[in-house]
Protein backbone atom coordinates (compact mmCIF):
# COMPACT_ATOMS: atom_id res chain seq x y z
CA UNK A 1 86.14 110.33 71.48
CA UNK A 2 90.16 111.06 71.05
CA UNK A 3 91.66 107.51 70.69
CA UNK A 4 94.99 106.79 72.59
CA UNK A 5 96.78 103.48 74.04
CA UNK A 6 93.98 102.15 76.59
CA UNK A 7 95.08 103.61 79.86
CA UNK A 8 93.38 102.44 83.46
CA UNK A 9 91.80 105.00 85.65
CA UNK A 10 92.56 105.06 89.34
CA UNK A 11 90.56 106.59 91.53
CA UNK A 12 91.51 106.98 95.38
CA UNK A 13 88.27 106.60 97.69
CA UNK A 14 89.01 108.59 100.93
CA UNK A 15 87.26 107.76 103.93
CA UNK A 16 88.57 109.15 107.27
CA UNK A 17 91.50 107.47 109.13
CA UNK A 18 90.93 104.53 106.54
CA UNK A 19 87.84 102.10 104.69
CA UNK A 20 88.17 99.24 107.36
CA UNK A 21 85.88 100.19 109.92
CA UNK A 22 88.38 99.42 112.52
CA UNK A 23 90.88 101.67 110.63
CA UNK A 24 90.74 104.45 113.86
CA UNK A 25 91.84 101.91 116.25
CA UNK A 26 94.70 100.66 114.32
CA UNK A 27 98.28 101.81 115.81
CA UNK A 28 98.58 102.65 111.70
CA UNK A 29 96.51 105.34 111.89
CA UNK A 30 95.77 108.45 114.47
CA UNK A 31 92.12 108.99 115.00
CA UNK A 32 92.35 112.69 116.08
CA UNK A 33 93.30 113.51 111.90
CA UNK A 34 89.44 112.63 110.82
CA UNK A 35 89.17 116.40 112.39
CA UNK A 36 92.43 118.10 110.46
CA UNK A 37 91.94 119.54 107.01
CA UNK A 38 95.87 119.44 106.80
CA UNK A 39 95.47 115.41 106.89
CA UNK A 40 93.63 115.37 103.73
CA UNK A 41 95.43 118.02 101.78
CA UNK A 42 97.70 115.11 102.33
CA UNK A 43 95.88 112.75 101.08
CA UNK A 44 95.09 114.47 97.65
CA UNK A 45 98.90 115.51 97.22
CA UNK A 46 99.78 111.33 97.98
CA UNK A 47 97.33 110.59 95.20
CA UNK A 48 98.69 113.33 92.98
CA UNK A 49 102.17 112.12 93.08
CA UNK A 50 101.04 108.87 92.11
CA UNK A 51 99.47 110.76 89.13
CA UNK A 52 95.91 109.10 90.31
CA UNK A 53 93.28 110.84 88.39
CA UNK A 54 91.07 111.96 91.17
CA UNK A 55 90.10 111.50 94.99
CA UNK A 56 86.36 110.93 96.14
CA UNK A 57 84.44 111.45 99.20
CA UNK A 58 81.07 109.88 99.89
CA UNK A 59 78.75 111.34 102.38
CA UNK A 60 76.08 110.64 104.16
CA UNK A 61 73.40 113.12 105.89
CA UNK A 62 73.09 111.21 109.43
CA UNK A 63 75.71 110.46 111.75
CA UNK A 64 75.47 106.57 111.54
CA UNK A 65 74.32 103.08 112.61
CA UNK A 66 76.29 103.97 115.89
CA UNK A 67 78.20 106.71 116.90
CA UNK A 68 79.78 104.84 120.20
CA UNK A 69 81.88 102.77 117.66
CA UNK A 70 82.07 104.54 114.70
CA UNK A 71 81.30 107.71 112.19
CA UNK A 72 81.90 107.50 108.33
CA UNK A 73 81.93 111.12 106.82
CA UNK A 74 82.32 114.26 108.89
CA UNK A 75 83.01 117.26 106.23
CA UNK A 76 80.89 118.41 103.69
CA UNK A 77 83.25 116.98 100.54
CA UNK A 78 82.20 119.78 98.60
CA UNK A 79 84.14 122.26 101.02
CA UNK A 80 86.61 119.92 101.90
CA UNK A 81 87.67 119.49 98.33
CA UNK A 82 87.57 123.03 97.94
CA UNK A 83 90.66 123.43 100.67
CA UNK A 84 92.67 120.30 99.09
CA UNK A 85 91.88 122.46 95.37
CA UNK A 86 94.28 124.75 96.56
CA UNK A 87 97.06 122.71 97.60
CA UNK A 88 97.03 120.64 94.24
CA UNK A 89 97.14 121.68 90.52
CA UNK A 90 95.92 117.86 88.75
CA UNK A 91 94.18 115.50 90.57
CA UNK A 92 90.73 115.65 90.09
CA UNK A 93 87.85 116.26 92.99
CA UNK A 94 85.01 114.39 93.02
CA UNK A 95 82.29 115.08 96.00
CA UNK A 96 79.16 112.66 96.98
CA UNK A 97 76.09 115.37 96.84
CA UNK A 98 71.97 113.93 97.08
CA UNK A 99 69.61 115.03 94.95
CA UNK A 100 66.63 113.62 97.50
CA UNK A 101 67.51 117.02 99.88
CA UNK A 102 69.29 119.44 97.75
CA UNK A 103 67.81 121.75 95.54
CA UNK A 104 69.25 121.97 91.79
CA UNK A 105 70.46 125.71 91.65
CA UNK A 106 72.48 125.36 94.85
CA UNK A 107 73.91 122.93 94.05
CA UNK A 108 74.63 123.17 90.84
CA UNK A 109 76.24 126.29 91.78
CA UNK A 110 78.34 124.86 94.53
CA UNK A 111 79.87 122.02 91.85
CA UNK A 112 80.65 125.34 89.30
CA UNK A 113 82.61 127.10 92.34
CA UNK A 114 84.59 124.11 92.70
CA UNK A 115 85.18 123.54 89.25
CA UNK A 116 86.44 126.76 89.02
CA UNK A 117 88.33 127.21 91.96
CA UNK A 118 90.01 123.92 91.09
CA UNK A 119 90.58 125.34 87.28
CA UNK A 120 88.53 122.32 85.75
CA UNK A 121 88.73 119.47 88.18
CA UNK A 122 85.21 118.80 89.92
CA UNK A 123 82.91 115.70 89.77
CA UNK A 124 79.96 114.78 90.93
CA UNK A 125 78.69 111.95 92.82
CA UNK A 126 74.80 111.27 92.57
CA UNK A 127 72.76 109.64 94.92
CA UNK A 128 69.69 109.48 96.04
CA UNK A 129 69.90 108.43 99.43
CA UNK A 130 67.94 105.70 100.96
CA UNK A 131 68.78 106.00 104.77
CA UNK A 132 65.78 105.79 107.03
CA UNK A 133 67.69 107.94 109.59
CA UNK A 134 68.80 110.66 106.50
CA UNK A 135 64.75 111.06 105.47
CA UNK A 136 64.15 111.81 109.07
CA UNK A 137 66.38 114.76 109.22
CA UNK A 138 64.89 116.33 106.51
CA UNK A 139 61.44 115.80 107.82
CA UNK A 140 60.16 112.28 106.37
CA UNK A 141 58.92 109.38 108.25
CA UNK A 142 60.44 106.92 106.01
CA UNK A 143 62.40 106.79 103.06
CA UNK A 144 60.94 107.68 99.88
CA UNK A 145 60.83 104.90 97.73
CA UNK A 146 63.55 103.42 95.23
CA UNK A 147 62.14 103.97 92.11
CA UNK A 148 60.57 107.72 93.20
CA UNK A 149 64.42 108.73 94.58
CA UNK A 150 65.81 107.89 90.79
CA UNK A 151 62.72 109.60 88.92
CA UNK A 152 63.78 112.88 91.41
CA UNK A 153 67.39 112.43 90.01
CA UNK A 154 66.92 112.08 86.54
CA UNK A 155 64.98 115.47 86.68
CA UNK A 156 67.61 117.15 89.07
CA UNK A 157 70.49 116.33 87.02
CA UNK A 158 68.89 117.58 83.74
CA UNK A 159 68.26 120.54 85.22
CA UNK A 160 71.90 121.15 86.93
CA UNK A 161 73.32 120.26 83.49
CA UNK A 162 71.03 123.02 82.34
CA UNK A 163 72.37 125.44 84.64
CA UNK A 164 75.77 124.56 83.59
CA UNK A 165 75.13 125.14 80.02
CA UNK A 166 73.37 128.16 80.57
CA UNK A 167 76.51 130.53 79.92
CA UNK A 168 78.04 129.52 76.73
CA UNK A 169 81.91 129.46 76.68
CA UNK A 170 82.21 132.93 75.08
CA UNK A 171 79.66 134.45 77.10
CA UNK A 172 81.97 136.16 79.34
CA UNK A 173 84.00 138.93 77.42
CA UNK A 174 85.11 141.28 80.56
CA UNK A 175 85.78 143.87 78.06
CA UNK A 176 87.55 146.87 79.91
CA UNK A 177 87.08 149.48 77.27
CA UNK A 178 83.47 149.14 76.10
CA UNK A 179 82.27 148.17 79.22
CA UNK A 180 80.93 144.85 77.71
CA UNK A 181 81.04 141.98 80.61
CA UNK A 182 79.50 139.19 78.98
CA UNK A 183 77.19 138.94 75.79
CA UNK A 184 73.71 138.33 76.93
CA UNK A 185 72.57 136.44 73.86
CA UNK A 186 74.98 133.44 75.40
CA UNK A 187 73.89 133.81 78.92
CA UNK A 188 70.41 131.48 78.71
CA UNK A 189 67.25 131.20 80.93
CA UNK A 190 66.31 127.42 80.89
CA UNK A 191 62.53 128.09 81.79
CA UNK A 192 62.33 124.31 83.32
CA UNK A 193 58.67 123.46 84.73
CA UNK A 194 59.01 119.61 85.59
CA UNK A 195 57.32 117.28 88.28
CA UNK A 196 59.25 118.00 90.82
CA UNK A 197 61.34 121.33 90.27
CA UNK A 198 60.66 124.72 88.33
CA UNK A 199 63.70 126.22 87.51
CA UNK A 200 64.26 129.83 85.59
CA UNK A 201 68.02 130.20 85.52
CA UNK A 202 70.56 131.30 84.54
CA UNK A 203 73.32 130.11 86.81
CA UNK A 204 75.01 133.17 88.30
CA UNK A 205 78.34 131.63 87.57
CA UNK A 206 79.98 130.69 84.09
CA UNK A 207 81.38 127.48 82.33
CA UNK A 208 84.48 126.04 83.53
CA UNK A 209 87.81 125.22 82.10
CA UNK A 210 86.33 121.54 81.74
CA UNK A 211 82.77 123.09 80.34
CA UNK A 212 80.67 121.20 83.36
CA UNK A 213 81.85 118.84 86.29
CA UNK A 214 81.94 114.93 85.22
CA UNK A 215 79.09 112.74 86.11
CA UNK A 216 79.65 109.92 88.30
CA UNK A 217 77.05 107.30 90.15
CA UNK A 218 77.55 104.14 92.29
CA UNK A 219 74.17 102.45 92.17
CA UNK A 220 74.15 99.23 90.78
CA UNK A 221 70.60 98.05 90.87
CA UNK A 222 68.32 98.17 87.75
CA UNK A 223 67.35 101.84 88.23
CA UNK A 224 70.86 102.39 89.12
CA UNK A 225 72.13 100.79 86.30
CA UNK A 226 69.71 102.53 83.40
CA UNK A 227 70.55 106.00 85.49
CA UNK A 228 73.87 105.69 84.86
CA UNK A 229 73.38 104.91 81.21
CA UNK A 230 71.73 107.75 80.52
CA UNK A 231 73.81 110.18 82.69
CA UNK A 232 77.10 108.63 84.48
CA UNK A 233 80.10 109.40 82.89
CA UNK A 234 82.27 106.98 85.32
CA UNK A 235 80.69 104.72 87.77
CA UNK A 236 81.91 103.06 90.93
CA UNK A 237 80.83 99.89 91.42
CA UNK A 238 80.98 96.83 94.01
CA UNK A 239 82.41 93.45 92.06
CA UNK A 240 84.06 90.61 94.22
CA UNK A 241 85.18 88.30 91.39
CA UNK A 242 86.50 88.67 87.80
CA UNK A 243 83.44 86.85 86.28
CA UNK A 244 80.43 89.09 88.16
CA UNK A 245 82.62 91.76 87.62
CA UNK A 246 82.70 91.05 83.34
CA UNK A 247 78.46 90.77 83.65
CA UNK A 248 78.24 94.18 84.67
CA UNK A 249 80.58 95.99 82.82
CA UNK A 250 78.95 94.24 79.57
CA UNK A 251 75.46 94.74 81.14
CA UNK A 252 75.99 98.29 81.83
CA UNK A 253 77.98 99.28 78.10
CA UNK A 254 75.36 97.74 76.43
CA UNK A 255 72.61 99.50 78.45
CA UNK A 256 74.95 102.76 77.52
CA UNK A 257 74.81 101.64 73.76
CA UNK A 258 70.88 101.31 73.89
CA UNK A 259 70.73 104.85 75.60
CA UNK A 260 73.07 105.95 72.42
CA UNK A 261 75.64 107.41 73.87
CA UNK A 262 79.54 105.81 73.06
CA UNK A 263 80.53 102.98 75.47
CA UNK A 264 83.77 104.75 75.81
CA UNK A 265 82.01 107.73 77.89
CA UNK A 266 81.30 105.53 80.48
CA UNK A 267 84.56 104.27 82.75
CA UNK A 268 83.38 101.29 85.13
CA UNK A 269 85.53 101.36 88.22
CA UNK A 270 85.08 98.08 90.72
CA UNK A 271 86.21 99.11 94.17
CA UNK A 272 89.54 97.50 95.50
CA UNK A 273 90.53 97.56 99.51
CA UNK A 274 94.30 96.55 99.10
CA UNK A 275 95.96 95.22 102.19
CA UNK A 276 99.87 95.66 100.97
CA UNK A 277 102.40 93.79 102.42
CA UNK A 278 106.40 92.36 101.30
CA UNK A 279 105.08 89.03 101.00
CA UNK A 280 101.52 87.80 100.92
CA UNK A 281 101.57 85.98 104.30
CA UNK A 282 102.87 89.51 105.85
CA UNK A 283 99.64 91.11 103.69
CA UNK A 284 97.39 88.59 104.91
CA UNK A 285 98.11 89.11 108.47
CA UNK A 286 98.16 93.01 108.31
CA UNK A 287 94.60 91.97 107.40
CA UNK A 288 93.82 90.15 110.29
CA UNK A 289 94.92 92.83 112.92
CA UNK A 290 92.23 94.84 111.15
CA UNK A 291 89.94 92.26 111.09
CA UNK A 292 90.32 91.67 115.21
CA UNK A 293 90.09 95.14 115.63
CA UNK A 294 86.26 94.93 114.93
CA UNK A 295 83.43 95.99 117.07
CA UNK A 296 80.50 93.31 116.52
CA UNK A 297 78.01 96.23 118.15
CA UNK A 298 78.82 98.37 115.18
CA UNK A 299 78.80 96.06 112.63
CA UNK A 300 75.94 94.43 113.55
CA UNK A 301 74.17 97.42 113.18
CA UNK A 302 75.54 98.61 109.66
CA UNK A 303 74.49 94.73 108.43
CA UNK A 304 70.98 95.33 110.10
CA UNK A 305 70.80 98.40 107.49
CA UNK A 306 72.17 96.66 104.22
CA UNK A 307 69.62 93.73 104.91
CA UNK A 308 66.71 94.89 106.37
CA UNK A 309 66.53 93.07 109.27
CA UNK A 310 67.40 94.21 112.75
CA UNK A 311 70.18 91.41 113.63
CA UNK A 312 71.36 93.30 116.79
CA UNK A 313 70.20 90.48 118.81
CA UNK A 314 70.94 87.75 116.21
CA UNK A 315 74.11 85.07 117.17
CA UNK A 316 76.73 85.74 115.44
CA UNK A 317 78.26 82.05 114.89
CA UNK A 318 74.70 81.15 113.60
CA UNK A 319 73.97 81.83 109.45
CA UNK A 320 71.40 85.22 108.32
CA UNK A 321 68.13 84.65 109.30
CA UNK A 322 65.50 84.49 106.40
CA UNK A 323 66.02 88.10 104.44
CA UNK A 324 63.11 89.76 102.79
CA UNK A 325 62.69 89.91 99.11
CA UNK A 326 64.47 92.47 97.04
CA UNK A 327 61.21 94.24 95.89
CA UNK A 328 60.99 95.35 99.63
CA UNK A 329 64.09 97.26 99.92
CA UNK A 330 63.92 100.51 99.53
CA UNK A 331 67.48 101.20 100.77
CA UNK A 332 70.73 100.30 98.44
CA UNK A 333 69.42 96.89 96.47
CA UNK A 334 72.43 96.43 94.88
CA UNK A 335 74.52 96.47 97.99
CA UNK A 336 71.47 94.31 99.71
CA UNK A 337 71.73 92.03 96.82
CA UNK A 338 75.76 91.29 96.64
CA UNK A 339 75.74 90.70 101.13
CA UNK A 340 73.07 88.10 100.54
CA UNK A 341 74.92 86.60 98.04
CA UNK A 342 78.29 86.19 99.36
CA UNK A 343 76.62 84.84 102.71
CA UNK A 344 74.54 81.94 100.88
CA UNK A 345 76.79 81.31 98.16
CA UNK A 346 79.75 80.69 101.39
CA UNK A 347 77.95 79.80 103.83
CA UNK A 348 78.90 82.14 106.00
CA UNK A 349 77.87 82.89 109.67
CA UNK A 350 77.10 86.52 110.52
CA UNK A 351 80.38 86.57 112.51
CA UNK A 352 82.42 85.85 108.97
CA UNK A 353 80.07 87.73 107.48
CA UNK A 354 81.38 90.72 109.29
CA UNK A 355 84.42 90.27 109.17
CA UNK A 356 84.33 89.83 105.07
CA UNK A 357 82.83 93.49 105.21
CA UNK A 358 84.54 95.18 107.96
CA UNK A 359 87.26 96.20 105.06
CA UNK A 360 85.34 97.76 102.57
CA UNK A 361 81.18 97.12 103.14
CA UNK A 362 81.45 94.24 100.20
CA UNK A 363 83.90 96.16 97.94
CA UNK A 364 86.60 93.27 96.83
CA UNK A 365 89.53 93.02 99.51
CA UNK A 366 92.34 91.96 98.36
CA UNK A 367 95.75 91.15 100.75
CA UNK A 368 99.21 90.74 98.97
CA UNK A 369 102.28 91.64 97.52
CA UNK A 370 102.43 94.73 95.37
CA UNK A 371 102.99 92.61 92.03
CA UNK A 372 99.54 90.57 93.40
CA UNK A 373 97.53 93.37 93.49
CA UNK A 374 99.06 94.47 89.81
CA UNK A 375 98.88 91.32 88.38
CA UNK A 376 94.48 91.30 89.63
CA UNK A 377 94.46 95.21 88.43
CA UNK A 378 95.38 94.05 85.22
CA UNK A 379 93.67 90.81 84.61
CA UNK A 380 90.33 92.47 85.16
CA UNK A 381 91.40 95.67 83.17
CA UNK A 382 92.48 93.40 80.09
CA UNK A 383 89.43 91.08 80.53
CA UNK A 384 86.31 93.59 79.99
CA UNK A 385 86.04 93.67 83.84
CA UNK A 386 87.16 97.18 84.44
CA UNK A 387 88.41 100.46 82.96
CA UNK A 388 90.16 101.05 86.26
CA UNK A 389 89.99 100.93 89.63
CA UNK A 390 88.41 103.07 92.77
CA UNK A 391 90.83 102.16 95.28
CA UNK A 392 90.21 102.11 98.75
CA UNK A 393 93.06 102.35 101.15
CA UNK A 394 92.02 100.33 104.48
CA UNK A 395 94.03 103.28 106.20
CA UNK A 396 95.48 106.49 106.19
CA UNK A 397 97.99 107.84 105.10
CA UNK A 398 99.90 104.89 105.18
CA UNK A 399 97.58 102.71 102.75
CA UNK A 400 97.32 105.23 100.17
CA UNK A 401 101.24 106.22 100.03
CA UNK A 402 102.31 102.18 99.81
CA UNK A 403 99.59 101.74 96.70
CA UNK A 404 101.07 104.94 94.95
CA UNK A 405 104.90 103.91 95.69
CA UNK A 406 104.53 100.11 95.28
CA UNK A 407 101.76 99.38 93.11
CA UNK A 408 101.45 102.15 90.92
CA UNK A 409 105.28 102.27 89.25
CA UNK A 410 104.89 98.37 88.49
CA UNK A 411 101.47 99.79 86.68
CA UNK A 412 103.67 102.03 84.93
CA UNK A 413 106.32 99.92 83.95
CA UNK A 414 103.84 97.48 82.27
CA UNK A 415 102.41 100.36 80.13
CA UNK A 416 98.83 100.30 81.66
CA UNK A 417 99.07 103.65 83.76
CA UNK A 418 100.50 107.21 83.57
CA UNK A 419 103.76 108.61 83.85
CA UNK A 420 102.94 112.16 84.23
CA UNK A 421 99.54 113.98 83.72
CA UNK A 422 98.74 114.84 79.90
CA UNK A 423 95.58 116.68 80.77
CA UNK A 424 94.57 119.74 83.60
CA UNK A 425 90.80 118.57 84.10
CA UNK A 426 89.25 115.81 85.47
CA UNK A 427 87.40 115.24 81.85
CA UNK A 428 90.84 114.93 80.23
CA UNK A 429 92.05 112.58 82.97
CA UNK A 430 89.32 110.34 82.09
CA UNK A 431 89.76 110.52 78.65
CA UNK A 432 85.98 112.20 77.98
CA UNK A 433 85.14 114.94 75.43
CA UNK A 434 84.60 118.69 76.86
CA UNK A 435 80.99 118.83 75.77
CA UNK A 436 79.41 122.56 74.37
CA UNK A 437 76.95 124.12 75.91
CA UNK A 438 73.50 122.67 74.41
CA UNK A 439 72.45 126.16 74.45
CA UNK A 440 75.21 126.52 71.97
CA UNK A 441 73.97 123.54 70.29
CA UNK A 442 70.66 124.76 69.44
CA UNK A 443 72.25 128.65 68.35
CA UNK A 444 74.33 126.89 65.75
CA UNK A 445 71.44 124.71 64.31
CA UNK A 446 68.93 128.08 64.24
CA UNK A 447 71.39 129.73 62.16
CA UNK A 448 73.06 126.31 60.18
């Protein structure tokens, strides 16, 4: 791993019109843009002014808890990022894809166009998806279960990092004059015949500028976690405060260390919803309009989901009824896990409840001045909290353009962030290695 001066990572988390679910209704905002690619070729030429290494779209593959209030994701990210590719030249693209109802050649090969059309600058998201109302539009009943989804991704990704390594860097020669367009010994079957796929190869497309796209993951549960230690090369996470926020990131490098792999390939990025105001008063009550803005049907709904317990006809002034144990989710238990927390540990009624999530669906909000939200992006980067930050603009455009013009030039000025880009792919943003083709690997050790 190249050493330099420890620099944060900023991510920018797209979502729509904005993260707080009330972002459409906000006079900030116009709700017609969720629909125009033009809004977020804006979006990824905000964040690359701000020299932000990469955007990020999460998806989902149903419509919602309830459409009358409220829709999430729209696009495919994969082809949305495509379009914003083309209107950028640094910021990296990361896209949400699920290995629980994609197959691993297709989608390996979709992640290789975008890496190339972007010249080096594609991630992945993995998940597994745990939706009840995702497993019945592929044809389930019921979600299949937590432990099952990770063993499917563990033998996905091996095989899509196969495909990607499948064409050695030198493989393609596109020599004119002999007629020689690539070398066959460096173009690589990888025969796979696992539990759950059988795979020939090769991919039909070869290596990228960056070799293969990065590796990222979100799930923070104990299969989440020892996933990500064996395969995530930056993870976003959910952390409210500085101290639960140090226990994972030393949980997870250590679990990274076991797996032997370098604690430094692994950035840990805690998601931040800043609310940005002139003064922190002003910040705090740009929060509140959001907050009044909310629609209890729709969040009501969402909470229902994250808990496991229908609460549609629950009071809302009145605390979470008894919540089932942990063992019996089979949706997101990390998520599950950090809402019951924050409602017992604060006592909170399902109306506060709400309202605490309504910005970012437990992802730490924070509402201040721009040298408030520098000052907590720094005291968790400089105390083993954080490598950086997946930040989460409450709304669009607005949101994202004051963090980039406010925030990020006091980041600079301190020496913790960027002046210009030093790299042209999203593994050089990050600060990882280009690996070599383990095709390549095994050629070199034949003949050592």
């Amino acid at each position: 791993m190249t050493q330099s001066p420890k620099q944060l990572n900023l991510n920018a988390f797209l979502m729509g019109v904005g993260h707080h679910e009330a972002a459409w209704r906000h006079p900030r905002t116009e709700a017609h843009r969720v629909l125009e690619v033009k809004h977020f070729q804006e979006l990824a030429q905000i964040a690359e002014r701000g020299k932000l290494d990469s955007v990020f779209f999460a998806d989902g593959l149903a419509i919602g808890p309830r459409v009358e209030h409220n829709t999430q994701a729209i696009f495919e990210p994969i082809t949305l990022l495509t379009a914003m590719a083309v209107v950028t030249e640094h910021v990296g693209l990361i896209a949400t894809a699920s290995t629980g109802y994609n197959e691993p050649y297709n989608l390996a090969r979709k992640f290789a166009s975008l890496d190339h059309i972007s010249g080096g600058r594609a991630g992945w998201n993995i998940v597994t998806s745990g939706g009840e109302d995702e497993a019945r539009n592929f044809g389930y009943d019921e979600t299949p279960d937590h432990a099952g989804r990770y063993d499917r991704a563990a033998e996905f990704v091996d095989v899509a990092v196969s495909l990607w390594d499948s064409w050695e860097d030198d493989a393609l020669e596109l020599d004119s004059e002999t007629g020689r367009f690539a070398d066959p010994s460096k173009v690589h079957t990888v025969d796979h015949e696992g539990e759950r796929f059988r795979v020939r190869g090769p991919l039909n497309a070869p290596r990228s500028a960056q070799g293969r796209p990065v590796l990222v993951q979100a799930g923070s549960s104990e299969s989440g976690k020892n996933f990500a230690a064996a395969y995530a090369e930056a993870v976003f996470t959910a952390q409210r405060t500085l101290a639960e926020g140090q226990d994972f990131y030393r949980d997870l490098k250590a679990r990274v260390i076991k797996a032997g792999r370098d604690p430094q390939s692994l950035k840990i990025l805690p998601g931040i919803v800043p609310f940005i105001g002139a003064t922190e008063d002003e910040a705090k009550a740009l929060e509140q309009e959001f907050t009044d803005l909310i629609s209890p049907a729709y969040s009501l709904r969402q909470l229902s989901r994250m808990v496991g317990v229908d609460l549609t006809e629950h009071s809302l002034d009145a605390p979470l009824p008894p919540l089932p144990p942990i063992d019996e989710i089979q949706g997101n238990k990390s998520r599950y896990q950090l809402v019951k927390d924050l409602a017992e540990n604060e006592g909170l009624t399902v109306r506060q409840l709400i309202a605490k999530l309504g910005g970012g669906r437990g992802h730490r909000t924070f509402a201040g001045t721009p040298e408030q939200i520098a000052d907590e992006i720094q005291l968790w980067f400089e105390n083993d909290a954080a490598d950086g930050f997946n930040v989460m603009p409450p709304y669009l455009p607005g949101g994202l353009e004051d963090f980039t013009a406010l925030v990020v030039p006091i980041l600079q000025a301190r020496g913790l962030f960027r002046t210009d880009y030093t790299a042209t792919t999203l593994r050089g943003h990050y600060g990882l290695d280009r690996p070599e083709s383990r095709y390549a690997d095994r050629r070199h050790a034949a003949t050592a």
